[in-house]
PDB file of N, CA and C in Angstrom:
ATOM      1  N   UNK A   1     -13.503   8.807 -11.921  1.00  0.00           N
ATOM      2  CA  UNK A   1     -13.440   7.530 -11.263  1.00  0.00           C
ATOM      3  C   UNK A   1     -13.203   7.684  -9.765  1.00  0.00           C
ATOM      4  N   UNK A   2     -12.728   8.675  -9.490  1.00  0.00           N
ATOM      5  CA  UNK A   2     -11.767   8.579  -8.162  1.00  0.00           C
ATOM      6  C   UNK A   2     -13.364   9.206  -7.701  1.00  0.00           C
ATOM      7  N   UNK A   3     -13.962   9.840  -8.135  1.00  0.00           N
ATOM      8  CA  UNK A   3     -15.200  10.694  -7.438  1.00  0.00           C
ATOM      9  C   UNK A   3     -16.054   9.791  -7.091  1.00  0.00           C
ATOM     10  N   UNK A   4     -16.564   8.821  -8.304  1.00  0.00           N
ATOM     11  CA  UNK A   4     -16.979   7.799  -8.318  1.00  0.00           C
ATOM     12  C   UNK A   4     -17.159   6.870  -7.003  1.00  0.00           C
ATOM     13  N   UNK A   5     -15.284   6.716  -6.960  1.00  0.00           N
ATOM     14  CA  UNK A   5     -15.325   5.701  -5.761  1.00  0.00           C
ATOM     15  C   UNK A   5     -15.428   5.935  -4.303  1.00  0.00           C
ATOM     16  N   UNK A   6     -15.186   7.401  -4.123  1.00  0.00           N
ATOM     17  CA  UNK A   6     -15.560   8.470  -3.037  1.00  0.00           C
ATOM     18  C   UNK A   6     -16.916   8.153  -2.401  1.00  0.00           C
ATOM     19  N   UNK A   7     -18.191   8.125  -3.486  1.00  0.00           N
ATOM     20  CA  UNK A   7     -19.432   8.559  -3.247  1.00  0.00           C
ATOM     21  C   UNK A   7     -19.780   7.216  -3.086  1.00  0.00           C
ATOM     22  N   UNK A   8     -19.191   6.026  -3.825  1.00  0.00           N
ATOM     23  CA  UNK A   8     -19.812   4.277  -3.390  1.00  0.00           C
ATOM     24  C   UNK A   8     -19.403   4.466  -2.254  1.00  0.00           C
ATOM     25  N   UNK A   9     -18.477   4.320  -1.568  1.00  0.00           N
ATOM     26  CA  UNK A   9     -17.688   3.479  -1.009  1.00  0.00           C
ATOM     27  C   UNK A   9     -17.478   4.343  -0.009  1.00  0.00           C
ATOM     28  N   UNK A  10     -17.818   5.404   0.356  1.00  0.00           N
ATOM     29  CA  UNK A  10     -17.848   6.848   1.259  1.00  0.00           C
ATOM     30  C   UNK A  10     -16.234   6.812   1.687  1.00  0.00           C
ATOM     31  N   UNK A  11     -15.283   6.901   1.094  1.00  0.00           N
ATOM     32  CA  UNK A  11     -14.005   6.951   1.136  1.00  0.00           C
ATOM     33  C   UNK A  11     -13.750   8.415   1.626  1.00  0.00           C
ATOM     34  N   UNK A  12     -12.831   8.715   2.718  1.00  0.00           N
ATOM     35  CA  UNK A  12     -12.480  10.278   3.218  1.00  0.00           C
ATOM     36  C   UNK A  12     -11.666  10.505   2.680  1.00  0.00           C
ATOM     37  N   UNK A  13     -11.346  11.692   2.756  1.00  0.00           N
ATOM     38  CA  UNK A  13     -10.467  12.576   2.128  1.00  0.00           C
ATOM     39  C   UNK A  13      -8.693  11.467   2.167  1.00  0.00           C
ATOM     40  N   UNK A  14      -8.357  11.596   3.529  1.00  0.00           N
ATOM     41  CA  UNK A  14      -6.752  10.134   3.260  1.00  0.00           C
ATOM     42  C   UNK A  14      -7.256   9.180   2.618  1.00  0.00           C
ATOM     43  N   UNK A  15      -8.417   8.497   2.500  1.00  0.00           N
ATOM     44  CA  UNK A  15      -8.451   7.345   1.799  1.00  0.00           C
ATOM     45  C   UNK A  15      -8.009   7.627   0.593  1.00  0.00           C
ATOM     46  N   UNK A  16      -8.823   8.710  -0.174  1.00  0.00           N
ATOM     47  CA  UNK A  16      -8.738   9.102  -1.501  1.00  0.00           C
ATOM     48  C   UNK A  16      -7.082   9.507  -1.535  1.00  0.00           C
ATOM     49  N   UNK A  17      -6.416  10.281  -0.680  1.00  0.00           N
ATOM     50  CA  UNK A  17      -5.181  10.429  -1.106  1.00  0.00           C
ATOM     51  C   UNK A  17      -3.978   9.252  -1.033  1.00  0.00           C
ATOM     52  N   UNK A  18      -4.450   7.789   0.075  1.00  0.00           N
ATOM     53  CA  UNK A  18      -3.776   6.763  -0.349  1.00  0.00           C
ATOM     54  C   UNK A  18      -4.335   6.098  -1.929  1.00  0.00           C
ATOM     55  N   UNK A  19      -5.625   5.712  -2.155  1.00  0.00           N
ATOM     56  CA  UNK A  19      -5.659   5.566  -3.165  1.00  0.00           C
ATOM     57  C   UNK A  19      -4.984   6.265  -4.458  1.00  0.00           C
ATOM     58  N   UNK A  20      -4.591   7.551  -4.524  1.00  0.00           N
ATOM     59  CA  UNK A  20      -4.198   8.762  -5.429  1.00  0.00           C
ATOM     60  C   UNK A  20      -2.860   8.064  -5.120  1.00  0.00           C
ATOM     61  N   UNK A  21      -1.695   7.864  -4.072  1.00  0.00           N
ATOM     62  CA  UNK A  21      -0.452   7.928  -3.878  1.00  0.00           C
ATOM     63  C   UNK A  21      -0.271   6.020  -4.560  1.00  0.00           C
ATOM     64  N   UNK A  22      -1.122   5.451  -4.318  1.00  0.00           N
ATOM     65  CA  UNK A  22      -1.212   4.154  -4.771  1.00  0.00           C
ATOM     66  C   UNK A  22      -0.831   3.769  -6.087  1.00  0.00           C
ATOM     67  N   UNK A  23      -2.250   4.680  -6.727  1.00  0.00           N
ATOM     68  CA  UNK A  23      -1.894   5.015  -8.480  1.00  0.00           C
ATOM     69  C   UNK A  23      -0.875   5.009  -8.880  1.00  0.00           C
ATOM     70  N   UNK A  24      -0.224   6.354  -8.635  1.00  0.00           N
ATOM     71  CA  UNK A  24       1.025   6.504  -8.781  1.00  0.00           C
ATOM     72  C   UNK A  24       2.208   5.566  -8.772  1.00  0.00           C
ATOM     73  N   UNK A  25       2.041   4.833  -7.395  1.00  0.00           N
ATOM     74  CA  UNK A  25       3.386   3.863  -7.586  1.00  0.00           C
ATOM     75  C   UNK A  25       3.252   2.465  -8.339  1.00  0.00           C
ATOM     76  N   UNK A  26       1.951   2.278  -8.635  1.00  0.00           N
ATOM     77  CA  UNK A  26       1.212   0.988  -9.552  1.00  0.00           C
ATOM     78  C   UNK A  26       1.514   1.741 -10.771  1.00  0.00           C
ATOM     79  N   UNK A  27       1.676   2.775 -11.378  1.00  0.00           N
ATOM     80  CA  UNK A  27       1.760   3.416 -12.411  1.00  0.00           C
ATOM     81  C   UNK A  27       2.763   3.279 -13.422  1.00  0.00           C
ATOM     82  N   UNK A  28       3.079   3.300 -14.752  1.00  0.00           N
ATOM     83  CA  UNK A  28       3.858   2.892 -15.524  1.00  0.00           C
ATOM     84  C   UNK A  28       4.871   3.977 -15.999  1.00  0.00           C
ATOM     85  N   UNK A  29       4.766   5.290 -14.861  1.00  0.00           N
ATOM     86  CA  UNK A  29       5.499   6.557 -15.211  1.00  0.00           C
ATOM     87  C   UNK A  29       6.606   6.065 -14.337  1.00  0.00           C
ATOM     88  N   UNK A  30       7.826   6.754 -15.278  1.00  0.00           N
ATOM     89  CA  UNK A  30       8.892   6.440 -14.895  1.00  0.00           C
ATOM     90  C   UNK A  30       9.362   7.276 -13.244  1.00  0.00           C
ATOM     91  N   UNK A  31      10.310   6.196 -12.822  1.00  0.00           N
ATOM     92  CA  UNK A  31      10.692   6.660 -11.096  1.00  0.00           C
ATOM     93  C   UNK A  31      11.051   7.810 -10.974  1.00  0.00           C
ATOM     94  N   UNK A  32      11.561   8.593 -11.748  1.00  0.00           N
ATOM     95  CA  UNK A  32      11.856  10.401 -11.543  1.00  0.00           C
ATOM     96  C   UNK A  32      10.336  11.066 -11.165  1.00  0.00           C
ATOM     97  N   UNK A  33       9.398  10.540 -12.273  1.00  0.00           N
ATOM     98  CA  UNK A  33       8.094  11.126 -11.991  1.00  0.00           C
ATOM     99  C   UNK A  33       7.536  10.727 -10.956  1.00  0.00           C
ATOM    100  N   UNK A  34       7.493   9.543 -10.557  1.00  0.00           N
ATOM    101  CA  UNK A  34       6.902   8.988  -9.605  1.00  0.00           C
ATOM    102  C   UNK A  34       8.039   9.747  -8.093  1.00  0.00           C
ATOM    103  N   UNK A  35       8.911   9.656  -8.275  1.00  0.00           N
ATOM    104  CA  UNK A  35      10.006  10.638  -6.989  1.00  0.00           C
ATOM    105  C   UNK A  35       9.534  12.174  -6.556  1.00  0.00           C
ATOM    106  N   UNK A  36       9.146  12.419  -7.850  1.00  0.00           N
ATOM    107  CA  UNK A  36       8.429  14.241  -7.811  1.00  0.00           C
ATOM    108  C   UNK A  36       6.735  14.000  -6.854  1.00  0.00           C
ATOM    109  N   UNK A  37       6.413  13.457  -7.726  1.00  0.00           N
ATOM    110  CA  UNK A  37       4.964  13.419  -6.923  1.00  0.00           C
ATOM    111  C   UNK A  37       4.803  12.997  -5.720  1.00  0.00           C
ATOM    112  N   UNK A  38       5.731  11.709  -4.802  1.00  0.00           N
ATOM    113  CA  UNK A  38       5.395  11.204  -3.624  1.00  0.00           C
ATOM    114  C   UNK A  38       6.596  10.765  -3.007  1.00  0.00           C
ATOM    115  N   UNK A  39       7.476  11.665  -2.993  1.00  0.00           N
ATOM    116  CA  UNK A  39       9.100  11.809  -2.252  1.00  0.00           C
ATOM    117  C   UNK A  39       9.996  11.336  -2.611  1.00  0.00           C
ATOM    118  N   UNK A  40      11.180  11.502  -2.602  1.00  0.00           N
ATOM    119  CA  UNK A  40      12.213  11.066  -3.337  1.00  0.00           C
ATOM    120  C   UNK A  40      12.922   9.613  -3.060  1.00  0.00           C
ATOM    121  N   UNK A  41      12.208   8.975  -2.109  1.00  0.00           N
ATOM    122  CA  UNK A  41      13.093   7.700  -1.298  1.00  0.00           C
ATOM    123  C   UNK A  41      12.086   6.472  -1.134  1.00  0.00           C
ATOM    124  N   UNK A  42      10.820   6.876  -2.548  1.00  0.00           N
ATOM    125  CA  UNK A  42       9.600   5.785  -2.161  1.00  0.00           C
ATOM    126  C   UNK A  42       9.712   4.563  -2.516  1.00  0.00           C
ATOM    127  N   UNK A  43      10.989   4.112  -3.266  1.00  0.00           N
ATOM    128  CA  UNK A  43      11.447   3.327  -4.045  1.00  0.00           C
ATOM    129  C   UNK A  43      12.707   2.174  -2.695  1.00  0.00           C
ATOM    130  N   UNK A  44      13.362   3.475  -2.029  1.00  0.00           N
ATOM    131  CA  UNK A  44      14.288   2.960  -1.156  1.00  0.00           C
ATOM    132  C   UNK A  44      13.851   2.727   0.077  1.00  0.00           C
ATOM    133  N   UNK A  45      12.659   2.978   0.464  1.00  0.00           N
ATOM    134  CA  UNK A  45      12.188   3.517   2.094  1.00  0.00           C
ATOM    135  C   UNK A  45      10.983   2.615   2.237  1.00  0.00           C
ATOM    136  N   UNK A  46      10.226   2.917   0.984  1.00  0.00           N
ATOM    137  CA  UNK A  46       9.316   2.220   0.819  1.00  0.00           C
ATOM    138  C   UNK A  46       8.124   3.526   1.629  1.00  0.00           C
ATOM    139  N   UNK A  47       8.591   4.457   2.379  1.00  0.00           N
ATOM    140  CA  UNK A  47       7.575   5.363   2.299  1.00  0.00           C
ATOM    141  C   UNK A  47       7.901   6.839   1.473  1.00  0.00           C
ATOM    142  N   UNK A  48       6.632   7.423   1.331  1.00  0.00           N
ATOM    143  CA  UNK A  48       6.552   8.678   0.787  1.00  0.00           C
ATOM    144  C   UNK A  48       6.534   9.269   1.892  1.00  0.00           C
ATOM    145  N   UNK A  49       6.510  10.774   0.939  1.00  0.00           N
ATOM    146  CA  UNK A  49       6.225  12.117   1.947  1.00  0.00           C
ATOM    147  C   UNK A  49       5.113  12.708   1.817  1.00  0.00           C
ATOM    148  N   UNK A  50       4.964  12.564   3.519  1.00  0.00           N
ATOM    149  CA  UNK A  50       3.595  13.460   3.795  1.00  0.00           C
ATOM    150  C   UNK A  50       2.942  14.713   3.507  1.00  0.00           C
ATOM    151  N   UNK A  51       3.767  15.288   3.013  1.00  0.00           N
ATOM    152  CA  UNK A  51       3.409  16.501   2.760  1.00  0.00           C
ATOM    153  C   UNK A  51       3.631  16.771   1.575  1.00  0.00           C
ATOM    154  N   UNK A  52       3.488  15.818   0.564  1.00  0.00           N
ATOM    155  CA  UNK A  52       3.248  15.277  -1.064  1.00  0.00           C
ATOM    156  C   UNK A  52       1.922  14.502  -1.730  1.00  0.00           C
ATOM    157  N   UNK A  53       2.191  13.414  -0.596  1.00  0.00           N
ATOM    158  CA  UNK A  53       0.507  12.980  -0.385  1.00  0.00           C
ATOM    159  C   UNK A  53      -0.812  12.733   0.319  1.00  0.00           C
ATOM    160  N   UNK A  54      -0.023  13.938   1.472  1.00  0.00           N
ATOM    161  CA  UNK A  54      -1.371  14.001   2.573  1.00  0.00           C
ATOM    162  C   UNK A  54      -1.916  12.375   3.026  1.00  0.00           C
ATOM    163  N   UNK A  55      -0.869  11.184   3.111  1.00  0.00           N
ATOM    164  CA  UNK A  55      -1.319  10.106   3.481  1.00  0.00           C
ATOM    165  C   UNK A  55       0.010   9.817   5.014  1.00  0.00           C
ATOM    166  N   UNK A  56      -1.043  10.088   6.417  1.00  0.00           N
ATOM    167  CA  UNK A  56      -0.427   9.989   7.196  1.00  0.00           C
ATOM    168  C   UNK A  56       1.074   9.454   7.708  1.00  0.00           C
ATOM    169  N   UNK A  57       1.507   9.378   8.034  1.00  0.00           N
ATOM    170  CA  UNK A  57       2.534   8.588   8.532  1.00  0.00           C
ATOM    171  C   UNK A  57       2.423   6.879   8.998  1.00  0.00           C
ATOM    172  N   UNK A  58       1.510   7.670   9.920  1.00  0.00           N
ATOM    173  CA  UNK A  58       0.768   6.167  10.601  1.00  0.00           C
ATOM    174  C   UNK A  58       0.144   5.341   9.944  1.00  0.00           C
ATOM    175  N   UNK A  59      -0.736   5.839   8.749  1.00  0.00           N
ATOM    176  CA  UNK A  59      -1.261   5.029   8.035  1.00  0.00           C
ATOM    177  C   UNK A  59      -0.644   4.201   7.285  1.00  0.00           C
ATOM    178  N   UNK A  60       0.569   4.934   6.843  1.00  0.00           N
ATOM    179  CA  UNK A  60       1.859   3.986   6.223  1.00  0.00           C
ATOM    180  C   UNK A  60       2.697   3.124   7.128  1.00  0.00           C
ATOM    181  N   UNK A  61       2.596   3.015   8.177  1.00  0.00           N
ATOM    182  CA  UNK A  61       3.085   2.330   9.038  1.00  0.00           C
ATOM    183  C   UNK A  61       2.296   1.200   9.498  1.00  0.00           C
ATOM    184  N   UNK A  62       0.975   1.414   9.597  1.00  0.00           N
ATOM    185  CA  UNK A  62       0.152   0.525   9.546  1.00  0.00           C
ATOM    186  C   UNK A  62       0.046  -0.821   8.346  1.00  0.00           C
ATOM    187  N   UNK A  63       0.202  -0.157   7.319  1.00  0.00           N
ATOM    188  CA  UNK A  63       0.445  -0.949   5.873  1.00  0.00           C
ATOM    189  C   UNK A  63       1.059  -1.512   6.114  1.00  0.00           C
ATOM    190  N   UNK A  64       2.598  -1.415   6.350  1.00  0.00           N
ATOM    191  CA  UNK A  64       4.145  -1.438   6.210  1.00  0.00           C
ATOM    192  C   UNK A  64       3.911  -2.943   7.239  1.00  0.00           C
ATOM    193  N   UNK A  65       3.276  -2.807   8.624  1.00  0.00           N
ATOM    194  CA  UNK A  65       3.306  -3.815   9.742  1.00  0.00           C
ATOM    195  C   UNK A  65       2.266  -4.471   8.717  1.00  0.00           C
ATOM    196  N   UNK A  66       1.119  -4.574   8.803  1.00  0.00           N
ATOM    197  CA  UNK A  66       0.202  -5.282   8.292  1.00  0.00           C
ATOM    198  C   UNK A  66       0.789  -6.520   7.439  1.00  0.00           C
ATOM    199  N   UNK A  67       1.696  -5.787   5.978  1.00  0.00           N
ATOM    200  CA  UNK A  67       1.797  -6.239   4.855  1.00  0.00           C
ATOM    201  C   UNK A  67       3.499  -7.579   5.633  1.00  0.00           C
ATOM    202  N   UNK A  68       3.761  -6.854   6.122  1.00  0.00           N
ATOM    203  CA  UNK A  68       5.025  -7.843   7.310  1.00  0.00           C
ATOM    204  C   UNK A  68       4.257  -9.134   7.561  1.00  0.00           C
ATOM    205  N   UNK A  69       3.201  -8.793   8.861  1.00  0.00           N
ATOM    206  CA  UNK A  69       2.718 -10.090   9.419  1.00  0.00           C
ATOM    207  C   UNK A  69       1.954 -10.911   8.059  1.00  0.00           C
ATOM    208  N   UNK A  70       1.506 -10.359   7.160  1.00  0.00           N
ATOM    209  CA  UNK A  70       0.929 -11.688   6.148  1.00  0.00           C
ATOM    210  C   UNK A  70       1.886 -11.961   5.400  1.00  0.00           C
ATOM    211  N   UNK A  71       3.329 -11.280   5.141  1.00  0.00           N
ATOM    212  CA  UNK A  71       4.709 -12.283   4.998  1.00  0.00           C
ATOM    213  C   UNK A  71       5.232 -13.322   5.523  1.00  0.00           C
ATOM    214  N   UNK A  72       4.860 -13.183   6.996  1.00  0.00           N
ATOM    215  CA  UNK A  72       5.163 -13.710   7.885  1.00  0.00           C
ATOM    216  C   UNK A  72       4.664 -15.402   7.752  1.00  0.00           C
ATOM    217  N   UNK A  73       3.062 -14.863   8.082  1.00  0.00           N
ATOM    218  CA  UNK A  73       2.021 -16.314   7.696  1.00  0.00           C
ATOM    219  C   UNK A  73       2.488 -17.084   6.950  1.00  0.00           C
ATOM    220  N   UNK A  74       2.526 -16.271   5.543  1.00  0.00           N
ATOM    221  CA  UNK A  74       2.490 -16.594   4.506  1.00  0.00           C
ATOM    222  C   UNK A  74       3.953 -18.125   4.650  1.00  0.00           C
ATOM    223  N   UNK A  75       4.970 -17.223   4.914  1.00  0.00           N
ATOM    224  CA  UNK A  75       6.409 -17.707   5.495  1.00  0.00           C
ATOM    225  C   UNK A  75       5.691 -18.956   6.167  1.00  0.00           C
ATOM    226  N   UNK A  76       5.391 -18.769   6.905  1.00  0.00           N
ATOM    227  CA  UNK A  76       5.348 -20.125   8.328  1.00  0.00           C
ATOM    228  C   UNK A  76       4.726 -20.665   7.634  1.00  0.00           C
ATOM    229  N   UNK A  77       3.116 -20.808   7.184  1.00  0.00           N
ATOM    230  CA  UNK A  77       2.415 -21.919   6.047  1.00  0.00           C
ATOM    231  C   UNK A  77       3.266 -22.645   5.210  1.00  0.00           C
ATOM    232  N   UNK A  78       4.214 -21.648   3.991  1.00  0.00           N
ATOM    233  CA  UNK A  78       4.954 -22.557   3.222  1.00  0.00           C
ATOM    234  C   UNK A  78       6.029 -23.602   4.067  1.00  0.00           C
ATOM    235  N   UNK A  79       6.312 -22.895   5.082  1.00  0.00           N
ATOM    236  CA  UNK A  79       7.466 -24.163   5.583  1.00  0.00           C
ATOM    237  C   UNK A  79       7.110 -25.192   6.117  1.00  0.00           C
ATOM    238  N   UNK A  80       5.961 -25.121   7.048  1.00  0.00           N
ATOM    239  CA  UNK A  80       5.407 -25.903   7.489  1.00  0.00           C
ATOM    240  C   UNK A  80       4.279 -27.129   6.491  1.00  0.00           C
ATOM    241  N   UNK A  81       4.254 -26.553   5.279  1.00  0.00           N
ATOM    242  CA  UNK A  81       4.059 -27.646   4.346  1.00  0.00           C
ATOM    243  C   UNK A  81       2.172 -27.099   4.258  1.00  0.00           C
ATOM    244  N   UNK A  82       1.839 -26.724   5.353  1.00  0.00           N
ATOM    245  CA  UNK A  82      -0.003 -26.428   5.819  1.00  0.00           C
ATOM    246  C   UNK A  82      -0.208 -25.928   4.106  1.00  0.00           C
ATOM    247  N   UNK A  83      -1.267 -26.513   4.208  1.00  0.00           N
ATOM    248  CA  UNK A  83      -2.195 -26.193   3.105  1.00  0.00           C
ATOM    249  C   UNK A  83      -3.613 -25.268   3.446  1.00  0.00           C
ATOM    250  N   UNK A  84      -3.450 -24.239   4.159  1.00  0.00           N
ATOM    251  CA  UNK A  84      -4.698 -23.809   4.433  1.00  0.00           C
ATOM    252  C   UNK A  84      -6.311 -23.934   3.809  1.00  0.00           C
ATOM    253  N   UNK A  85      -6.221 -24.021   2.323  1.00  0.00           N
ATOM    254  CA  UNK A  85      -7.478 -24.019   1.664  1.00  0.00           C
ATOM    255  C   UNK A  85      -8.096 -25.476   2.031  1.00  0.00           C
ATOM    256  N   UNK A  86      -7.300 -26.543   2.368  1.00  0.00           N
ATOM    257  CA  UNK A  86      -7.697 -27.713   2.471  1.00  0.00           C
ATOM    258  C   UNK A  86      -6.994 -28.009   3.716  1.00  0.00           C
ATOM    259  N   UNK A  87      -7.671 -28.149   4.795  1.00  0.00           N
ATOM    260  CA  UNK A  87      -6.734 -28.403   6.251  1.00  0.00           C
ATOM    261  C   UNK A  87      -6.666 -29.669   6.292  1.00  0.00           C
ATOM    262  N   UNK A  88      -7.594 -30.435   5.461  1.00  0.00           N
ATOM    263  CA  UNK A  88      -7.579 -32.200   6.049  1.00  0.00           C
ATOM    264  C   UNK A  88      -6.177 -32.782   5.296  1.00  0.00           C
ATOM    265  N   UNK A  89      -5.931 -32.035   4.204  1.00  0.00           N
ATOM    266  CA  UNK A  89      -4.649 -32.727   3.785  1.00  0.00           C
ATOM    267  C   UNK A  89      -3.875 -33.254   4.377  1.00  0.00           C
TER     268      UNK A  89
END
């Protein structure tokens, strides 16, 4: 599958290893296993280690901000009552 989605989707080598580190924490193996494979603090930190899953630093930092500001939105829409799908409301 993972080859699969490599060759559609021309995914590089970090893509494939965020996707791979992804698995893992979407995964139904328990947090010891999941601690071995992608650092011991992915649970508390919210990042892994790089040199577990070859998925940059930056790239996780990028996520980390990204996934913030559409909290954020998300935040200001609900308070503000906005209904985005329907603006005339």
């Amino acid at each position: 599958e993972y080859s699969v989605a490599a060759q559609i989707w021309k995914y590089s080598s970090v893509d494939m290893c965020e996707l791979a580190m992804n698995s893992v924490i979407q995964s139904g193996f328990e947090a010891e296993v999941k601690r071995h494979w992608i650092g011991r603090e992915y649970l508390e930190t919210g990042q892994t280690e790089v040199h577990k899953t070859n998925v940059p630093l930056s790239r996780l930092k990028y996520r980390s901000s990204t996934l913030e500001q559409e909290h954020a939105i998300i935040a200001k829409m609900t308070a503000t009552g906005s209904d985005v799908l329907n603006p005339a409301k």
